[in-house]
C-alpha atoms as a PDB file:
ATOM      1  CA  UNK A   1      21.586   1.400  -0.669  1.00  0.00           C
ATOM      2  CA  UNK A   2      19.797   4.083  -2.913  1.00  0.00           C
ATOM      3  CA  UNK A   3      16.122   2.085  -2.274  1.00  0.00           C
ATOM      4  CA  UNK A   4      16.820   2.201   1.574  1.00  0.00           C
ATOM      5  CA  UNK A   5      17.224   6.299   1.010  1.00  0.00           C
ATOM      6  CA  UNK A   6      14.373   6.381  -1.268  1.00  0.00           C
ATOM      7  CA  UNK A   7      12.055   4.352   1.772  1.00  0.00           C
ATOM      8  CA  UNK A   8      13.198   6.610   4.427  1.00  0.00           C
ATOM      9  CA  UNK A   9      12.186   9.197   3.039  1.00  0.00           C
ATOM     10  CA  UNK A  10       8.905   8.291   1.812  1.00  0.00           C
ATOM     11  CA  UNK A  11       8.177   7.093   5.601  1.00  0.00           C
ATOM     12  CA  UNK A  12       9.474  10.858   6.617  1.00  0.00           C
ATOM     13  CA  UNK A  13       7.530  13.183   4.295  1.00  0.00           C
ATOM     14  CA  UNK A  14       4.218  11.091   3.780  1.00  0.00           C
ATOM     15  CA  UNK A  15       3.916   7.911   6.160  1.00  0.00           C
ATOM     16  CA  UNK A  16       4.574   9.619   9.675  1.00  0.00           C
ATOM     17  CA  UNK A  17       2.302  13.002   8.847  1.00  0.00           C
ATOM     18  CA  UNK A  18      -0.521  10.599   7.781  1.00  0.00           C
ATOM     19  CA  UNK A  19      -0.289   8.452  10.578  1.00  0.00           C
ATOM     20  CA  UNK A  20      -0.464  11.674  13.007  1.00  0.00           C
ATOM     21  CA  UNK A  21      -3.297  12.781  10.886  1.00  0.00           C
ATOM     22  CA  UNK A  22      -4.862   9.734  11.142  1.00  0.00           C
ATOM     23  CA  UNK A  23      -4.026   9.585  15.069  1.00  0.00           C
ATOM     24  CA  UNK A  24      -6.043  13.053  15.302  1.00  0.00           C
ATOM     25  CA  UNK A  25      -9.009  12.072  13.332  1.00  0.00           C
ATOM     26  CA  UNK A  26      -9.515   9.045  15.785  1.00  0.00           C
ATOM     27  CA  UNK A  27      -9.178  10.629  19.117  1.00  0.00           C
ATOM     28  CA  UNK A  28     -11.598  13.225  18.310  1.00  0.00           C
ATOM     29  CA  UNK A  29     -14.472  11.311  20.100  1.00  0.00           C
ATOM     30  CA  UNK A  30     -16.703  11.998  22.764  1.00  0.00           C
ATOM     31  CA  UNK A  31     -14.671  13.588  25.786  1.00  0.00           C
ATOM     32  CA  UNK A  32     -18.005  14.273  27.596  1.00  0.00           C
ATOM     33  CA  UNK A  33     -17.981  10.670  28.967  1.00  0.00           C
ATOM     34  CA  UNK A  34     -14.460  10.926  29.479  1.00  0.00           C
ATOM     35  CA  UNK A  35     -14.897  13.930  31.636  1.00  0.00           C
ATOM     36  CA  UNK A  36     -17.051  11.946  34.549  1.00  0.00           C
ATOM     37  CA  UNK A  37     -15.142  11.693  37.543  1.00  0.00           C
ATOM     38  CA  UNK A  38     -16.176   8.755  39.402  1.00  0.00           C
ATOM     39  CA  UNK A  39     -15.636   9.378  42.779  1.00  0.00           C
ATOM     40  CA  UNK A  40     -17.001  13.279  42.567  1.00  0.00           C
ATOM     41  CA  UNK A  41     -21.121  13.602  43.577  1.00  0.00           C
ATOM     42  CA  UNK A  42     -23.083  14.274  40.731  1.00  0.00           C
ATOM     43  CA  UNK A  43     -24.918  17.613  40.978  1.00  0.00           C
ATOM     44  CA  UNK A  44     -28.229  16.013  40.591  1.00  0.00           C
ATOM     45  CA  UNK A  45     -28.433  14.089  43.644  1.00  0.00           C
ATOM     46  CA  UNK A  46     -26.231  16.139  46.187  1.00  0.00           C
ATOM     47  CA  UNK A  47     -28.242  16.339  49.083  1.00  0.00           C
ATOM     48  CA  UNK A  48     -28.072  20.094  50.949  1.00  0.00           C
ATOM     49  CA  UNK A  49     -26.776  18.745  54.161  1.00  0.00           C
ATOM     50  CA  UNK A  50     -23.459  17.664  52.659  1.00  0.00           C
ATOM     51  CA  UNK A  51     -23.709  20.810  50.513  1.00  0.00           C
ATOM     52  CA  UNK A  52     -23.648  22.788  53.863  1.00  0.00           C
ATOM     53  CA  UNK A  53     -20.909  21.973  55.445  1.00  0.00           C
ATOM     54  CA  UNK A  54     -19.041  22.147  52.132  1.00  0.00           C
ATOM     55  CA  UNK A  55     -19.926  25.958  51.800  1.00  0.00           C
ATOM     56  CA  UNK A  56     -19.013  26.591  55.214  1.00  0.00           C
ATOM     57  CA  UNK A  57     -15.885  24.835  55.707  1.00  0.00           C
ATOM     58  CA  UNK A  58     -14.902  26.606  51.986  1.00  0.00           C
ATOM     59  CA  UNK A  59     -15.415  29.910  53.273  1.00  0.00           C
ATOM     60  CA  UNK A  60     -13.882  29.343  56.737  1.00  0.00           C
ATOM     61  CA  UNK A  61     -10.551  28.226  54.634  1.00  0.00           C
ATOM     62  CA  UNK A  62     -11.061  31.224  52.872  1.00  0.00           C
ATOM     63  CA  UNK A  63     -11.054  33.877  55.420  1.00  0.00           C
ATOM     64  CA  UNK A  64      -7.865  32.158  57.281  1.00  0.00           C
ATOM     65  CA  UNK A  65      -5.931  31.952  54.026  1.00  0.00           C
ATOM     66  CA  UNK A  66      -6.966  36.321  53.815  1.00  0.00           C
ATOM     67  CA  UNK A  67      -5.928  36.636  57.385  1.00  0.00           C
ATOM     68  CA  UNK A  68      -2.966  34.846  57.372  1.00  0.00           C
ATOM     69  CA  UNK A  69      -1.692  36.132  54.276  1.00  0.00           C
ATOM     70  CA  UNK A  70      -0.686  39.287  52.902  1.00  0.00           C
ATOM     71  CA  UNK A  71      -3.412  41.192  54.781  1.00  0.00           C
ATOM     72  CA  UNK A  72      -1.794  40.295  58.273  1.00  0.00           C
ATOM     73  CA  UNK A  73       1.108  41.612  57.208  1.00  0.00           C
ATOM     74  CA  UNK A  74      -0.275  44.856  56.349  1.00  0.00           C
ATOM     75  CA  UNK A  75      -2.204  45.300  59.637  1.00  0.00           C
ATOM     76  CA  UNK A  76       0.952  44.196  61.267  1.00  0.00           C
ATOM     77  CA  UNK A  77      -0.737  41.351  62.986  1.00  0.00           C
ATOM     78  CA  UNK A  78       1.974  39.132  61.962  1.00  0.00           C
ATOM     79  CA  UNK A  79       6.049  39.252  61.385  1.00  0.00           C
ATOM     80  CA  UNK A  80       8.142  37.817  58.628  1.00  0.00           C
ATOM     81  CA  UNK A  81      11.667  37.834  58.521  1.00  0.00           C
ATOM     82  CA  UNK A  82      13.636  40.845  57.326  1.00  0.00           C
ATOM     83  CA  UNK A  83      14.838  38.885  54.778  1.00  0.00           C
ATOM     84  CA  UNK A  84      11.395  37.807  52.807  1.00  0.00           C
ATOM     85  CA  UNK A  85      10.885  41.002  50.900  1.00  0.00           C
ATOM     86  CA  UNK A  86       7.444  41.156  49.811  1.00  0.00           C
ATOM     87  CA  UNK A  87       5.722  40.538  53.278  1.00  0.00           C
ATOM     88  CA  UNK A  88       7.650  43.466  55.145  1.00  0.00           C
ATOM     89  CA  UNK A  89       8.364  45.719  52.350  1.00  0.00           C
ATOM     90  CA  UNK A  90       4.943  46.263  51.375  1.00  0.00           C
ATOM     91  CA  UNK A  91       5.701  44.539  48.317  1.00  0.00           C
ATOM     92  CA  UNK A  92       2.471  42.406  48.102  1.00  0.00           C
ATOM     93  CA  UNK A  93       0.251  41.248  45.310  1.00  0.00           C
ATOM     94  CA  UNK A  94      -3.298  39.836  44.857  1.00  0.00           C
ATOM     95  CA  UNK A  95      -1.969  36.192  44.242  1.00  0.00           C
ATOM     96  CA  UNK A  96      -5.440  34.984  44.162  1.00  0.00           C
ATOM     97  CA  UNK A  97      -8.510  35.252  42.558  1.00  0.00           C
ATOM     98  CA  UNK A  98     -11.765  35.175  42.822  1.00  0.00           C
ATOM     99  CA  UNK A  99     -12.087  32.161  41.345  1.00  0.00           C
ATOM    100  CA  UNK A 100     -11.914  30.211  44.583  1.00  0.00           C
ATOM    101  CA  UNK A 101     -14.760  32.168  46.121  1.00  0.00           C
ATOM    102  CA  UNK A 102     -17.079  31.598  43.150  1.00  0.00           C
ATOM    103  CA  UNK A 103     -16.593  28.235  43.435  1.00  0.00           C
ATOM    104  CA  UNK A 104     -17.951  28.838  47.272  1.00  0.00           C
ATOM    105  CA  UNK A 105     -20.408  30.367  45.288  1.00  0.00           C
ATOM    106  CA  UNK A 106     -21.874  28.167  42.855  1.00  0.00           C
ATOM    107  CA  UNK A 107     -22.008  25.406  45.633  1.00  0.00           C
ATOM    108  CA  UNK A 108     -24.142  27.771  47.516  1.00  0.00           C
ATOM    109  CA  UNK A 109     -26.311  28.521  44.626  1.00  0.00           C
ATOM    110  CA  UNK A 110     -26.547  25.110  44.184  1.00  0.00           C
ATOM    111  CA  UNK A 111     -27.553  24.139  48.035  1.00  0.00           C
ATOM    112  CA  UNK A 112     -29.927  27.354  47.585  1.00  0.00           C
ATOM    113  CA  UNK A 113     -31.608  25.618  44.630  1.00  0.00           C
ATOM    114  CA  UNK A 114     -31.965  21.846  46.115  1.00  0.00           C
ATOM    115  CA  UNK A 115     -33.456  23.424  49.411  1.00  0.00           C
ATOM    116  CA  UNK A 116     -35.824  25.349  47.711  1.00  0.00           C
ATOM    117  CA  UNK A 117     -36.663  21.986  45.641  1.00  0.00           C
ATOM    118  CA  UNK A 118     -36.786  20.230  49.419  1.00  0.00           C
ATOM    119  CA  UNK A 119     -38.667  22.858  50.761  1.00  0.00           C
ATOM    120  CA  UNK A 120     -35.735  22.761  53.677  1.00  0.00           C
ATOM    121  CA  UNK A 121     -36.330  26.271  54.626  1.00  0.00           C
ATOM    122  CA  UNK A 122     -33.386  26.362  57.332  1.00  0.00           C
ATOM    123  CA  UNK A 123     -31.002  25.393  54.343  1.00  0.00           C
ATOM    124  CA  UNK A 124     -32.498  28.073  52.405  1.00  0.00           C
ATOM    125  CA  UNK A 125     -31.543  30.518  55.227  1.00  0.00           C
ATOM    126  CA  UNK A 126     -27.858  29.438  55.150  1.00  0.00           C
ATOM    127  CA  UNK A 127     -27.231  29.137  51.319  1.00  0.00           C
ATOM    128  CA  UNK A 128     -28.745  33.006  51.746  1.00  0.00           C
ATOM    129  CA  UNK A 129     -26.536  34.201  53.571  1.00  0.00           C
ATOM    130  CA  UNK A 130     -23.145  32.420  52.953  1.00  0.00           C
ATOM    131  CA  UNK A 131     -23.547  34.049  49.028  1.00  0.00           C
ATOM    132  CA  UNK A 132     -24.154  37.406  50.706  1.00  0.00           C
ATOM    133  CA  UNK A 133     -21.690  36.784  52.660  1.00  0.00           C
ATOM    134  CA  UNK A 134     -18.704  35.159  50.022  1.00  0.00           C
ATOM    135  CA  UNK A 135     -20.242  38.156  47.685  1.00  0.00           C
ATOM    136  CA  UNK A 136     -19.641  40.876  50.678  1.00  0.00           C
ATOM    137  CA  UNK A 137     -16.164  39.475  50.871  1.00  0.00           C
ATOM    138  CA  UNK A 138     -15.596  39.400  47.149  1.00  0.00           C
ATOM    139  CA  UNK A 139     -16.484  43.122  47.182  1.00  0.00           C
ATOM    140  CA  UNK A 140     -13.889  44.007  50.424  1.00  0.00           C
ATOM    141  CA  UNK A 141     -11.302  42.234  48.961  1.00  0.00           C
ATOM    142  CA  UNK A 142     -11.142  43.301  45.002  1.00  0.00           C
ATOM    143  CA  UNK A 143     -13.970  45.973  44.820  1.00  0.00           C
ATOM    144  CA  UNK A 144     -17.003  45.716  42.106  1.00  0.00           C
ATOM    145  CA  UNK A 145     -17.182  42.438  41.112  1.00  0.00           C
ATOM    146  CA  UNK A 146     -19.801  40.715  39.040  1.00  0.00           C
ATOM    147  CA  UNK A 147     -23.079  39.929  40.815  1.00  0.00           C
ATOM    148  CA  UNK A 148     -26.112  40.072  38.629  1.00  0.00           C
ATOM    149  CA  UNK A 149     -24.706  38.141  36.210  1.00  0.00           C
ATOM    150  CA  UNK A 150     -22.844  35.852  38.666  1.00  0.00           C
ATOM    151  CA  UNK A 151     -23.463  32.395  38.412  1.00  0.00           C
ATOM    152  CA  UNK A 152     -25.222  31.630  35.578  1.00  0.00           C
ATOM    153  CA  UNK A 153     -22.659  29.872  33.643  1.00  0.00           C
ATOM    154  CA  UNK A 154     -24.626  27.114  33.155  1.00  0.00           C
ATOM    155  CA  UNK A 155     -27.618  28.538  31.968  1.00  0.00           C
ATOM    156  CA  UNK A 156     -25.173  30.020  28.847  1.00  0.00           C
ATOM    157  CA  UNK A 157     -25.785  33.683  30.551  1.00  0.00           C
ATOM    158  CA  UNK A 158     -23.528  36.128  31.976  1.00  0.00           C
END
């Protein structure tokens, strides 16, 4: 009976911790393969036209979700309930971010960069002014916001 205690508790303080340790040590590989999704474009060889209607449909969904939202409510364009508290009693809060609309962003960079590269001057045109335009919102919505640094993430600046 005592060897069965003495094996447990071998197994407890030094099997189990070096088998976790061990577990560690060999998952530690390259996640940068991992991380592909296969059924996302690759940046490399996203063509502007699909690009387009990306950025536009983005910032159309955009807008809605503003005016439909908590903004509405404060130009009393729309009516809740007397019972939903934050929408009537002024009780709202920025529940998004600006996250989303740099994501519109960078895909407009992005569309701006592969037109110049296809010399697709119309493209050009639009990328321009859907980033003023996401940037102008940006600005309405939350005040100064980053811009001269914006968007270079990948580059390792800003």
């Amino acid at each position: 009976m005592k060897n069965i205690e003495i094996m447990n508790t071998i197994r407890k303080r030094w099997i189990f911790p070096w088998m976790g340790l061990m577990i560690l040590a060999g998952s530690c590989g390259d996640l940068d393969e991992m991380n592909i999704n296969p059924n996302g474009v690759d940046p490399s060889i996203a063509h502007p036209n699909l690009l387009l209607s990306t950025v536009i449909s983005s910032t159309g969904q955009a807008v809605l979700n503003v005016g439909f939202g908590d903004i509405a409510g404060v130009m009393q364009h729309t009516q809740k309930d007397g019972w939903s508290g934050s929408h009537n009693g002024y009780d709202w809060s920025t529940t998004q971010d600006w996250g989303g609309y740099y994501a519109i962003l960078r895909n407009a960079d992005e569309m701006y960069r592969k037109s110049v590269e296809m010399e697709l001057e119309f493209h050009q045109g639009v990328a321009l002014v859907m980033k003023s335009y996401v940037f102008g919102l940006i600005t309405d919505l939350w005040g100064d916001a980053p811009y001269s640094k914006a968007l270079k993430g990948e580059l390792g600046r800003g």
